[in-house]
PDB file of N, CA and C in Angstrom:
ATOM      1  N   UNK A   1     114.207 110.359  77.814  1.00  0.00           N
ATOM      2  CA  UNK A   1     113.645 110.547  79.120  1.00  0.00           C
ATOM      3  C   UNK A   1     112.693 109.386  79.420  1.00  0.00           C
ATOM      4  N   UNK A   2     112.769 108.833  80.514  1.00  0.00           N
ATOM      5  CA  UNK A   2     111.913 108.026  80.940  1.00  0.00           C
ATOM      6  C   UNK A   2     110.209 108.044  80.844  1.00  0.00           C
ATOM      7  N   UNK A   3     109.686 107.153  80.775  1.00  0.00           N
ATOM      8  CA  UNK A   3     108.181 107.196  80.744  1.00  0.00           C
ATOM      9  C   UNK A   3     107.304 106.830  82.441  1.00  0.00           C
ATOM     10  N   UNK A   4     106.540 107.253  82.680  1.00  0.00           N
ATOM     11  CA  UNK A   4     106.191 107.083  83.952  1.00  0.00           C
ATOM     12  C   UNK A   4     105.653 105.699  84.218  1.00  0.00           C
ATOM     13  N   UNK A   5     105.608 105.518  85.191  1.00  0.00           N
ATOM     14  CA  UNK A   5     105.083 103.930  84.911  1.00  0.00           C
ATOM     15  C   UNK A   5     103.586 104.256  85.594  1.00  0.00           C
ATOM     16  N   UNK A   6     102.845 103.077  85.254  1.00  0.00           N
ATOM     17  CA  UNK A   6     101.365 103.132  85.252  1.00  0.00           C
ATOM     18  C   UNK A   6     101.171 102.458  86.460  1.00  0.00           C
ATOM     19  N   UNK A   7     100.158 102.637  86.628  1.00  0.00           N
ATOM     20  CA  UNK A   7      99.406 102.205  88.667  1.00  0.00           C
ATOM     21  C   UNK A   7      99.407 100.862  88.044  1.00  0.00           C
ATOM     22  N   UNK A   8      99.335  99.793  89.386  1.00  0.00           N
ATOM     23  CA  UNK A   8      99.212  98.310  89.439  1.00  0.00           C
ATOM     24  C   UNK A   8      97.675  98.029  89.424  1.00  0.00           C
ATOM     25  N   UNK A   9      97.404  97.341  88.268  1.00  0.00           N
ATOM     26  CA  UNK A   9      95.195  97.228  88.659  1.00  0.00           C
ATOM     27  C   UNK A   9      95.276  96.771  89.997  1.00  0.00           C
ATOM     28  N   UNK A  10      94.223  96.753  90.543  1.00  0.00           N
ATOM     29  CA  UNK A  10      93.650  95.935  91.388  1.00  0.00           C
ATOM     30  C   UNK A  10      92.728  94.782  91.326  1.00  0.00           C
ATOM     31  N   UNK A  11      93.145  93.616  91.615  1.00  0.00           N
ATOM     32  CA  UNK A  11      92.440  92.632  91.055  1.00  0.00           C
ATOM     33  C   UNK A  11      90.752  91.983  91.487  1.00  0.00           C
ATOM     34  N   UNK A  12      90.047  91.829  90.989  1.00  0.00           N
ATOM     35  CA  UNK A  12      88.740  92.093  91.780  1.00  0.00           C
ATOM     36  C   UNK A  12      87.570  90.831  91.862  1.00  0.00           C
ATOM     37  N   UNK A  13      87.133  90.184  92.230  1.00  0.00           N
ATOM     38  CA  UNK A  13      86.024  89.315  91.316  1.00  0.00           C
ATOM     39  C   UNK A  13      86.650  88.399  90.587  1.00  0.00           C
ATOM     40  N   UNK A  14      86.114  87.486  90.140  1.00  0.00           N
ATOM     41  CA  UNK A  14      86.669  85.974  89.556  1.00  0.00           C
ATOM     42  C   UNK A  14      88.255  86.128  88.759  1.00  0.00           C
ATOM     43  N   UNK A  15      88.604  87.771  88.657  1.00  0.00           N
ATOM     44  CA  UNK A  15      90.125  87.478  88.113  1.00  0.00           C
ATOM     45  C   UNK A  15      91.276  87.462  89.394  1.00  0.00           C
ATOM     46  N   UNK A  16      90.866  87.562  90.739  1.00  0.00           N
ATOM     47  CA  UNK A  16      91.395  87.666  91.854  1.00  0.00           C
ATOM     48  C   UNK A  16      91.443  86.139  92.526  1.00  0.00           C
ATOM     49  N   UNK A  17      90.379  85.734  91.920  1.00  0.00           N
ATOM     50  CA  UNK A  17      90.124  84.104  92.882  1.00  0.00           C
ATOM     51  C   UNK A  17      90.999  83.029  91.770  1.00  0.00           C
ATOM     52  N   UNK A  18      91.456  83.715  90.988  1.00  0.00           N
ATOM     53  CA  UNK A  18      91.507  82.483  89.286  1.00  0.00           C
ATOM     54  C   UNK A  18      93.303  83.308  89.524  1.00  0.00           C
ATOM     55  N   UNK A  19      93.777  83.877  90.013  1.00  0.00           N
ATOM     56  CA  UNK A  19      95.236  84.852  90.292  1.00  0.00           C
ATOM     57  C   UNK A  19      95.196  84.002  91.423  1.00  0.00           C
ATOM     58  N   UNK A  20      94.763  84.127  92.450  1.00  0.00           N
ATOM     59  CA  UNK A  20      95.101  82.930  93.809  1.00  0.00           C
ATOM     60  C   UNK A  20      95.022  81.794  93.873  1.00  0.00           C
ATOM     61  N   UNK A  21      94.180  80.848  92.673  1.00  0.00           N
ATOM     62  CA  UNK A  21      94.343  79.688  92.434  1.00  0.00           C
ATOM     63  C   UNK A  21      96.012  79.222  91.995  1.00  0.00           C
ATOM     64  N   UNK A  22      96.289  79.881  90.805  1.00  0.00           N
ATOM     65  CA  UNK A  22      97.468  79.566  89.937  1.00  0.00           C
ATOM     66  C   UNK A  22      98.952  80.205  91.215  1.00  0.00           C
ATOM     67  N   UNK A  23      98.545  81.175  92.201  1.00  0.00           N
ATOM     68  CA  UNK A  23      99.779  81.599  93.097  1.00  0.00           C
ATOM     69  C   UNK A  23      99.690  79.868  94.093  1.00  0.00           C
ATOM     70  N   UNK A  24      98.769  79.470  94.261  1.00  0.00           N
ATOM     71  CA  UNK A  24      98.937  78.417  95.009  1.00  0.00           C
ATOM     72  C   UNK A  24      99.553  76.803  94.107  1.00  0.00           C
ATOM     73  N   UNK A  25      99.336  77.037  93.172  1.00  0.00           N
ATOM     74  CA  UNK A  25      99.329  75.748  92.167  1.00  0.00           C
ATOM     75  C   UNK A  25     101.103  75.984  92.110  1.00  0.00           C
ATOM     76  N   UNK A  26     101.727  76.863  91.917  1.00  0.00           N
ATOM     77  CA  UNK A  26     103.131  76.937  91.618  1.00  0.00           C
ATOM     78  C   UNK A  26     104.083  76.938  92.746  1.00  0.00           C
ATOM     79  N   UNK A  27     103.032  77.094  94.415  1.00  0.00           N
ATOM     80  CA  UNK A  27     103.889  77.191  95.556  1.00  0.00           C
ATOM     81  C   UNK A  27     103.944  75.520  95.223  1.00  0.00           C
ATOM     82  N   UNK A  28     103.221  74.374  94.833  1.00  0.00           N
ATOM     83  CA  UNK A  28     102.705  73.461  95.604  1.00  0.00           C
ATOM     84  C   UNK A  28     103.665  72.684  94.891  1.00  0.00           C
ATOM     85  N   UNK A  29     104.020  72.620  93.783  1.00  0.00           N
ATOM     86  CA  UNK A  29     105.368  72.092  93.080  1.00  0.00           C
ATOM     87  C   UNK A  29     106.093  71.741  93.720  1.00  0.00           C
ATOM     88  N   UNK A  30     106.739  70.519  92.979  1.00  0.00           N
ATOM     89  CA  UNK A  30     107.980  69.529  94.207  1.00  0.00           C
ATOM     90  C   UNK A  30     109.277  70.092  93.090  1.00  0.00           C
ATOM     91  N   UNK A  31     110.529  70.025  93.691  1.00  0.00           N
ATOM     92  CA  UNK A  31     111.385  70.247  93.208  1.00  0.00           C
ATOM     93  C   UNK A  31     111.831  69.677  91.658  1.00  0.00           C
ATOM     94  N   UNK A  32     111.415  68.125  91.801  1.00  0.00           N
ATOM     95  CA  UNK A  32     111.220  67.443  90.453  1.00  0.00           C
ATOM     96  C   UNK A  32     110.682  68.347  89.065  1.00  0.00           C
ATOM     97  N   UNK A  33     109.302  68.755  89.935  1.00  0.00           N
ATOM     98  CA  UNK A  33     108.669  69.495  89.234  1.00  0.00           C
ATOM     99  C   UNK A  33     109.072  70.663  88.034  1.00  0.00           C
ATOM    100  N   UNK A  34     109.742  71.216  89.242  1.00  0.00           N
ATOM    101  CA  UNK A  34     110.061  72.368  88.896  1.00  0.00           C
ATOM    102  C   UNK A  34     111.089  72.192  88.447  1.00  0.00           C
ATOM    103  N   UNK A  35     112.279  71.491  87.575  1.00  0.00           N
ATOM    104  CA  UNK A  35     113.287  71.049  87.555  1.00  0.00           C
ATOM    105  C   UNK A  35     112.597  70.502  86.187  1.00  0.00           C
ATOM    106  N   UNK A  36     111.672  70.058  85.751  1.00  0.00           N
ATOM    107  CA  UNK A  36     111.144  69.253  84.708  1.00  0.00           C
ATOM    108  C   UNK A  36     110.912  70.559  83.549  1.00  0.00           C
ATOM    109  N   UNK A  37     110.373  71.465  84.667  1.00  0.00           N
ATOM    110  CA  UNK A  37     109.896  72.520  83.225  1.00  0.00           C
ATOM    111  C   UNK A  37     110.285  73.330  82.868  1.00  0.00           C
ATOM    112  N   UNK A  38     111.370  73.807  84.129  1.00  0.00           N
ATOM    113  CA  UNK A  38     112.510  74.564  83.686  1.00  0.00           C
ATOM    114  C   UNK A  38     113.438  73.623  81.883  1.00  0.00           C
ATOM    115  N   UNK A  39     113.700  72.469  82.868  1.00  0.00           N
ATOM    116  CA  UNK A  39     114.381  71.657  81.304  1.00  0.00           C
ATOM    117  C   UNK A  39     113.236  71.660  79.781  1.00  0.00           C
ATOM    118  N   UNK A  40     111.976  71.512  79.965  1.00  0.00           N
ATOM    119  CA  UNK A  40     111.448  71.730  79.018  1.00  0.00           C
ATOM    120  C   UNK A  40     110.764  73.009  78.389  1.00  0.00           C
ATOM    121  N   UNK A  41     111.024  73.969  79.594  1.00  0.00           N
ATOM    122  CA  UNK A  41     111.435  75.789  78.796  1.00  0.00           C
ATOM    123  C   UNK A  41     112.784  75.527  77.975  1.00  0.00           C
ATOM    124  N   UNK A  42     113.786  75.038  78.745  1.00  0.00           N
ATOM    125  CA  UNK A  42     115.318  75.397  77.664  1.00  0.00           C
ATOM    126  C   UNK A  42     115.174  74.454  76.036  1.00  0.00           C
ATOM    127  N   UNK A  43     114.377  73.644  76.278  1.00  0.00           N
ATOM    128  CA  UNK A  43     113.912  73.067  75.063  1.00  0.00           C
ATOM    129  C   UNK A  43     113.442  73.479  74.287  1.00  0.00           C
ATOM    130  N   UNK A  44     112.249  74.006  74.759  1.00  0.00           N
ATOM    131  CA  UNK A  44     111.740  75.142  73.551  1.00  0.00           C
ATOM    132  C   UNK A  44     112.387  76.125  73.573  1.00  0.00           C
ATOM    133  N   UNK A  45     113.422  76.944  73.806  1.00  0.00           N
ATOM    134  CA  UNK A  45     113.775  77.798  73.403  1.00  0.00           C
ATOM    135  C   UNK A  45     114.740  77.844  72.279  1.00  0.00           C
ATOM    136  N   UNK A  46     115.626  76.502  72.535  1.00  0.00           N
ATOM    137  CA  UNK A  46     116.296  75.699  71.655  1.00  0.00           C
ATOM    138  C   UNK A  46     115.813  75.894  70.373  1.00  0.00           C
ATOM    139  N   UNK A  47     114.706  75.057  70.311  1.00  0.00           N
ATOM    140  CA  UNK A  47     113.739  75.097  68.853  1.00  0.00           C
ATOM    141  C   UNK A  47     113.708  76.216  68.548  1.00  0.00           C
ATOM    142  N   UNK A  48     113.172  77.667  69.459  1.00  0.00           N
ATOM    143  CA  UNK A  48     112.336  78.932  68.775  1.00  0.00           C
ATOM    144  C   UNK A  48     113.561  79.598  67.944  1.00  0.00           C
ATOM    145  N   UNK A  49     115.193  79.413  68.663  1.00  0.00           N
ATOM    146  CA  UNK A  49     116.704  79.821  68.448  1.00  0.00           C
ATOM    147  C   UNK A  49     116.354  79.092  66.652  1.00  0.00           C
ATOM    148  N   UNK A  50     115.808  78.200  66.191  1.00  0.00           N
ATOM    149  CA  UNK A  50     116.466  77.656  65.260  1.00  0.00           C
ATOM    150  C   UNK A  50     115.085  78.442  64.465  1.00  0.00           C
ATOM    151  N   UNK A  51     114.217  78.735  64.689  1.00  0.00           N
ATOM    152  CA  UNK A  51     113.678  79.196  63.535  1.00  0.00           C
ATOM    153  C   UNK A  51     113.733  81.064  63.494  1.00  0.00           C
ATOM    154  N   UNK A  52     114.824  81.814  64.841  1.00  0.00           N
ATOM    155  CA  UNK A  52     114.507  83.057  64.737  1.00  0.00           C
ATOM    156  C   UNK A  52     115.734  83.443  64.465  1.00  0.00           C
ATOM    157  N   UNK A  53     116.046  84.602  63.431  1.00  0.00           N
ATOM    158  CA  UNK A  53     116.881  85.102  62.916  1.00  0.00           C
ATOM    159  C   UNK A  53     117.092  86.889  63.587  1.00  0.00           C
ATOM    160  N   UNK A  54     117.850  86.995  64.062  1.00  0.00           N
ATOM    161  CA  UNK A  54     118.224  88.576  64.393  1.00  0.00           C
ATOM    162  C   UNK A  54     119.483  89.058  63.357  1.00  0.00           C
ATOM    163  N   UNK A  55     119.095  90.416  62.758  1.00  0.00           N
ATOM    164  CA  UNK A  55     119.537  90.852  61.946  1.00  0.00           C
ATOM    165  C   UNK A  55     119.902  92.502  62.634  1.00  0.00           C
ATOM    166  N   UNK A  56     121.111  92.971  62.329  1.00  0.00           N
ATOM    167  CA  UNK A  56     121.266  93.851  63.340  1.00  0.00           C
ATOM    168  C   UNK A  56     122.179  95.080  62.070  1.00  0.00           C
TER     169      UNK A  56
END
C-alpha cells in the first residue's frame, strides 16, 4: 500500500532568497552551457558505472 506523501515546506528567510538565486542562475544558461554539463554529467557517470557493481 502506498505511503502518503508529506506537505511541500515552505521556504522562508535566507533559504528562499539563496532557492531564487540558483532558479535564476540556471534560467540564465546559454545553450552551450547547458550542452557542456549535460556532456560532463554523462562523464561522470561513465566513471561511477566502472567502480559500481549491482548484484541481483
Amino acid at each position: 500500500m502506498a505511503r502518503p506523501i508529506a506537505e511541500t515546506p515552505i521556504l522562508t528567510g535566507e533559504d528562499a532568497v539563496r532557492f531564487e538565486e540558483r532558479m535564476r542562475q540556471v534560467e540564465s544558461l546559454t545553450k552551450e552551457q547547458r550542452a557542456e554539463n549535460g556532456r560532463k554529467l554523462q562523464e561522470a557517470v561513465k566513471e561511477a558505472k566502472k567502480l559500481i557493481t549491482v548484484c541481483l
